[in-house]
Protein backbone atom coordinates (compact mmCIF):
# COMPACT_ATOMS: atom_id res chain seq x y z
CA UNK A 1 106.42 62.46 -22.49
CA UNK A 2 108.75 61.45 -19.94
CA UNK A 3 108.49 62.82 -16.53
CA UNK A 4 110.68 63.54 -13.35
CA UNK A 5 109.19 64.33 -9.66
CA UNK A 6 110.33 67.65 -8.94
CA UNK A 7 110.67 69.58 -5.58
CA UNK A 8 111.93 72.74 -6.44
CA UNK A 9 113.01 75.00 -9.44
CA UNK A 10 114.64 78.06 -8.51
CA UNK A 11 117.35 80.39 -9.91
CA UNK A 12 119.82 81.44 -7.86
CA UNK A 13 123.46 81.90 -7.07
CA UNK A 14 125.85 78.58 -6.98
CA UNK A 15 126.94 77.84 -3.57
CA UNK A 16 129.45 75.91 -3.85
CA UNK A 17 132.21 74.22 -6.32
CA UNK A 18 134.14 75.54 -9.27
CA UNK A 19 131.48 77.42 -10.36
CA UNK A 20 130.41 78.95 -6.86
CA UNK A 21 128.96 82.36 -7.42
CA UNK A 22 127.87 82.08 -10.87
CA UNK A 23 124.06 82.43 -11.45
CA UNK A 24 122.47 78.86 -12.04
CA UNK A 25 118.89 77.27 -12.22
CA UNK A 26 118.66 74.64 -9.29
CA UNK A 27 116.15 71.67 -10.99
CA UNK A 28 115.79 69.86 -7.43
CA UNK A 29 114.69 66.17 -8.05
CA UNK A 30 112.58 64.49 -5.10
CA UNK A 31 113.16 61.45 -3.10
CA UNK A 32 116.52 59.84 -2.09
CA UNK A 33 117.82 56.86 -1.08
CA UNK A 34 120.32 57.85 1.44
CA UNK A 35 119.46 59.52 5.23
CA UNK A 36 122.71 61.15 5.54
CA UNK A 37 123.21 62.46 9.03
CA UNK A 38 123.51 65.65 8.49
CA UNK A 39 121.26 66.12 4.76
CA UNK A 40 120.22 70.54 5.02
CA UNK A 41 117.18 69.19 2.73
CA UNK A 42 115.29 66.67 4.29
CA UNK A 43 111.90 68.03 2.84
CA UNK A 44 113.42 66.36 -0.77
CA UNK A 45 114.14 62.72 0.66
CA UNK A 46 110.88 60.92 1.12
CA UNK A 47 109.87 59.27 -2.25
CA UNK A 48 106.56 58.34 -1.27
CA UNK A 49 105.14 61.97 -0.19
CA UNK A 50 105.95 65.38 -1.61
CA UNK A 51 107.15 66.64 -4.92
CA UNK A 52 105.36 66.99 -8.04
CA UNK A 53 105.09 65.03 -11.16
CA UNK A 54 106.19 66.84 -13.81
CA UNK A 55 106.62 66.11 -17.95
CA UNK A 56 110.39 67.05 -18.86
CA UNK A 57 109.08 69.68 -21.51
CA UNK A 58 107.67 71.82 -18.60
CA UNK A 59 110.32 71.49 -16.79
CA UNK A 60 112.30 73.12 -20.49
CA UNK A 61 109.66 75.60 -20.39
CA UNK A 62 110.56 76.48 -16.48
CA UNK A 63 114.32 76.72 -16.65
CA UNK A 64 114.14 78.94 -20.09
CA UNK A 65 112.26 81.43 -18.39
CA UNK A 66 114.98 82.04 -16.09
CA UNK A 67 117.24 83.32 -19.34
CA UNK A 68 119.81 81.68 -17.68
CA UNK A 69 122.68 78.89 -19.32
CA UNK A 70 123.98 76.99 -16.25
CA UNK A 71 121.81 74.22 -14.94
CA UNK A 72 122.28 72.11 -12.08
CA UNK A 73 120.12 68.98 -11.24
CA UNK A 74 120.40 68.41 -7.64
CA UNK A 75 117.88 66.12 -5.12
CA UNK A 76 116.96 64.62 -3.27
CA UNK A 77 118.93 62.08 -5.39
CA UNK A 78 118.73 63.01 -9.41
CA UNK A 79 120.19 59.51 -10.66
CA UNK A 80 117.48 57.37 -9.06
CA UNK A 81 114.88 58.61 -11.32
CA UNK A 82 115.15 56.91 -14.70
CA UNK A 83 114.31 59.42 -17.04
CA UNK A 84 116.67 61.97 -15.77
CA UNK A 85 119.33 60.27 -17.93
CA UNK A 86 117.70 61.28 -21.08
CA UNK A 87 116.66 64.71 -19.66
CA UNK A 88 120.55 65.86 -19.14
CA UNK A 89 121.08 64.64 -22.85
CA UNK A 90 118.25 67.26 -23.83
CA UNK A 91 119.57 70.00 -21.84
CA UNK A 92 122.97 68.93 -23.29
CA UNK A 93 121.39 69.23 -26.95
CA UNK A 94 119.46 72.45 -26.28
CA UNK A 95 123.22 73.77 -25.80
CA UNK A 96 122.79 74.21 -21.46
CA UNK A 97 126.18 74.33 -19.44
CA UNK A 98 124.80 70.98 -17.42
CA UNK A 99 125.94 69.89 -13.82
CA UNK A 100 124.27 66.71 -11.65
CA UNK A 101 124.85 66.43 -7.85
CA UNK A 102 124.77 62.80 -6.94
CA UNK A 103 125.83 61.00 -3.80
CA UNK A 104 127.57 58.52 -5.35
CA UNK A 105 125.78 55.25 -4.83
CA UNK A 106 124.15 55.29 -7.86
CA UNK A 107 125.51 54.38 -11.22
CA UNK A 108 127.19 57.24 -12.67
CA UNK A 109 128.16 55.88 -16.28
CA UNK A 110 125.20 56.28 -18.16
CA UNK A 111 125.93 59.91 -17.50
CA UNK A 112 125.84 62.05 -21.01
CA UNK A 113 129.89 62.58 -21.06
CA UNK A 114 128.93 66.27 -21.54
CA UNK A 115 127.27 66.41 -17.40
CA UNK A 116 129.46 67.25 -14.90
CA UNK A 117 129.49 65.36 -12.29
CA UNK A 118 129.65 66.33 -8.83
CA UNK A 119 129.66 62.88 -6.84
CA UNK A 120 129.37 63.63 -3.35
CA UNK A 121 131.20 60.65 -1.43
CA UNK A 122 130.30 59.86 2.06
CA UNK A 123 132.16 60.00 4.99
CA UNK A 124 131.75 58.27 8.25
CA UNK A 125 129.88 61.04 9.89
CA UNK A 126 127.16 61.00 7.36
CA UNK A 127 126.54 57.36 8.73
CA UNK A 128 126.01 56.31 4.66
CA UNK A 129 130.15 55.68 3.99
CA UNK A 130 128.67 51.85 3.46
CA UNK A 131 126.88 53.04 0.47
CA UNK A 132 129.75 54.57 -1.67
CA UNK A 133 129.54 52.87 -5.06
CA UNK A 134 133.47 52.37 -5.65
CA UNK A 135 132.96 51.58 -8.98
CA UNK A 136 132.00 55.30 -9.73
CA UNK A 137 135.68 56.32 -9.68
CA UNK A 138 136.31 54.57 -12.40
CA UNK A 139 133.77 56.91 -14.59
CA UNK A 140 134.92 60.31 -13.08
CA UNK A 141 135.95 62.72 -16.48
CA UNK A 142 138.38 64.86 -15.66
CA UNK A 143 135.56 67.79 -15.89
CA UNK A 144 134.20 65.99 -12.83
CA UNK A 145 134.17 67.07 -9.25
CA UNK A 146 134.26 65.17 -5.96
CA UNK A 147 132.88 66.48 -2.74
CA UNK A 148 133.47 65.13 0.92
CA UNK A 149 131.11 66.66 3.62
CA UNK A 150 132.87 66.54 6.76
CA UNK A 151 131.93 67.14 10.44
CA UNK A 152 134.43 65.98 12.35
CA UNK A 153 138.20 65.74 12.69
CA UNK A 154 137.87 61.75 11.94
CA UNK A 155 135.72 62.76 8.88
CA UNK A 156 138.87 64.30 7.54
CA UNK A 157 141.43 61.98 8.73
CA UNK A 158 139.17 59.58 6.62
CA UNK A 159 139.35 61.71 3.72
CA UNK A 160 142.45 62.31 3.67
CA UNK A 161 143.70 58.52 3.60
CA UNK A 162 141.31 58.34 1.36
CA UNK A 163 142.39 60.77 -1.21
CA UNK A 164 146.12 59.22 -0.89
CA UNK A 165 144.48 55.74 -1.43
CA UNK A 166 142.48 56.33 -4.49
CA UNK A 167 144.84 58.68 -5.99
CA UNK A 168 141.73 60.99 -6.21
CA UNK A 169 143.45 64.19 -7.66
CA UNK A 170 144.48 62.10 -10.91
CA UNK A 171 140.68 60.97 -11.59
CA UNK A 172 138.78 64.02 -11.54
CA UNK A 173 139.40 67.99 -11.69
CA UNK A 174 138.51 69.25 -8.30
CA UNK A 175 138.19 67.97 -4.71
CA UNK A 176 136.17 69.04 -2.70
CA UNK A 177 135.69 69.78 0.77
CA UNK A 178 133.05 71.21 2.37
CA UNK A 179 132.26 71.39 6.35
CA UNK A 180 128.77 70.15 7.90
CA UNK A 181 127.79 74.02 8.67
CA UNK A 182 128.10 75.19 12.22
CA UNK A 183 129.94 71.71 13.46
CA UNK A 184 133.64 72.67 12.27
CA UNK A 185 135.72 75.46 12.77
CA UNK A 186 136.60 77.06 9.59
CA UNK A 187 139.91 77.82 10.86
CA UNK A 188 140.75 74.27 12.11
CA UNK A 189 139.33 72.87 8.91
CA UNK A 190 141.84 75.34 6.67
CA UNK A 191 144.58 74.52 9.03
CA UNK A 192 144.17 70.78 8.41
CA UNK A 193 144.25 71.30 5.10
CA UNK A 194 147.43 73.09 4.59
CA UNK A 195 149.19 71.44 7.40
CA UNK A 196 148.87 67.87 4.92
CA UNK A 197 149.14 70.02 1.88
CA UNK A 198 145.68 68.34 0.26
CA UNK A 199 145.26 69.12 -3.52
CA UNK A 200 141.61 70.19 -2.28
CA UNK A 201 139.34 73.18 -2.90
CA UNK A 202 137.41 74.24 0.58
CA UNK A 203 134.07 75.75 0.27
CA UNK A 204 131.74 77.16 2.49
CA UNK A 205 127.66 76.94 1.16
CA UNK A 206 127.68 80.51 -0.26
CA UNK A 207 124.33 80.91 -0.62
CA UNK A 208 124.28 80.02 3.73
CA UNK A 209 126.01 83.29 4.10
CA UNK A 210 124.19 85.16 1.42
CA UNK A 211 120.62 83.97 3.03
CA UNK A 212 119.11 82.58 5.58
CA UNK A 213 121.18 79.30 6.20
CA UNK A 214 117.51 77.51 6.29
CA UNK A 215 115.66 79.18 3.49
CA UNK A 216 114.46 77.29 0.28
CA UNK A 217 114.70 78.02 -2.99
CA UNK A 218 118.08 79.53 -2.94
């Protein structure tokens, strides 16, 4: 039986993109690649401690008892563990409304065609923009989302260009944008936005406001 190493399963409310405040079961995969400056779940990154091995049929088991359709498999980093390919096909097949939060250096086209994708591409503030996998645009569906975290006035100016650039809005069917919490003004950020007149969705971490801004499992 194929397995995954899990951190957390939880149900809760979606936080953040097109589906923000819809009721979803969070599978969070552990270990990650990336140290992104300003990651709000370090406790997932470390591949060699933490997490628990589990066999993918548990993890079924788990995520049916939460009588609830949406899944989202988030990390940590989902698309560095092998058999998590296979296990989005499955929840595909048992008929689940499937999203994966990646970071976007990993491979995203092995990706069952019926995942979204939300590819979360890193600015210069995160101190990982060197680890962007390019390529990955050429995969996005247009079910697919793109998120840039930004905490700084040159994060956006990067994103910005970089949206132009890539001709972003034509590859996938949101953008993103979401501020490091605490470290921008919502105000200044929304200003920004409509001053350049961005084809971008801004979201704020729902779930920050809802709870604790530090609490697990939501």
């Amino acid at each position: 039986m194929p397995q995954l190493k899990i951190s957390e399963i939880f149900h809760s409310i979606q936080g953040e993109g097109s589906r923000a405040g819809l009721p979803c079961v969070f599978v969070r995969l552990h270990g990650c690649g990336l140290r992104c400056t300003w990651c709000d779940t370090p406790y997932a990154l470390d591949h060699r401690s933490g997490g628990e091995m589990m066999e993918t049929g548990s993890i079924l088991s788990r995520i049916a008892s939460h009588r609830c359709n949406f899944v989202e498999l988030t990390g940590g980093e989902p698309l560095e563990q092998e058999d998590c390919f296979s296990f989005m096909t499955e929840l595909c097949d048992q008929g689940f409304t499937v999203a994966v939060e990646t970071g976007g250096h990993v491979d995203i086209s092995r990706v069952d065609p019926r995942v979204t994708i939300i590819m979360d591409l890193k600015a210069p503030g995160s101190g990982m923009m060197k680890k962007n996998r390019m390529e990955n645009l050429d995969y996005l569906k247009p079910a697919d989302e793109v998120k840039f975290v930004l905490r700084d006035r040159a994060d956006y100016e990067w994103m910005r260009d970089f949206i132009t650039r890539e001709h972003l809005s034509g590859r996938c069917g949101e953008i993103l944008v979401s501020p490091v919490f605490g470290d921008i003004a919502y105000r200044d950020l929304a200003a920004w936005i409509l001053e350049d007149r961005l084809p971008v969705r801004l979201q704020l971490q729902l779930h920050k406001f809802i709870w604790d801004p530090d609490a697990r499992g939501v």
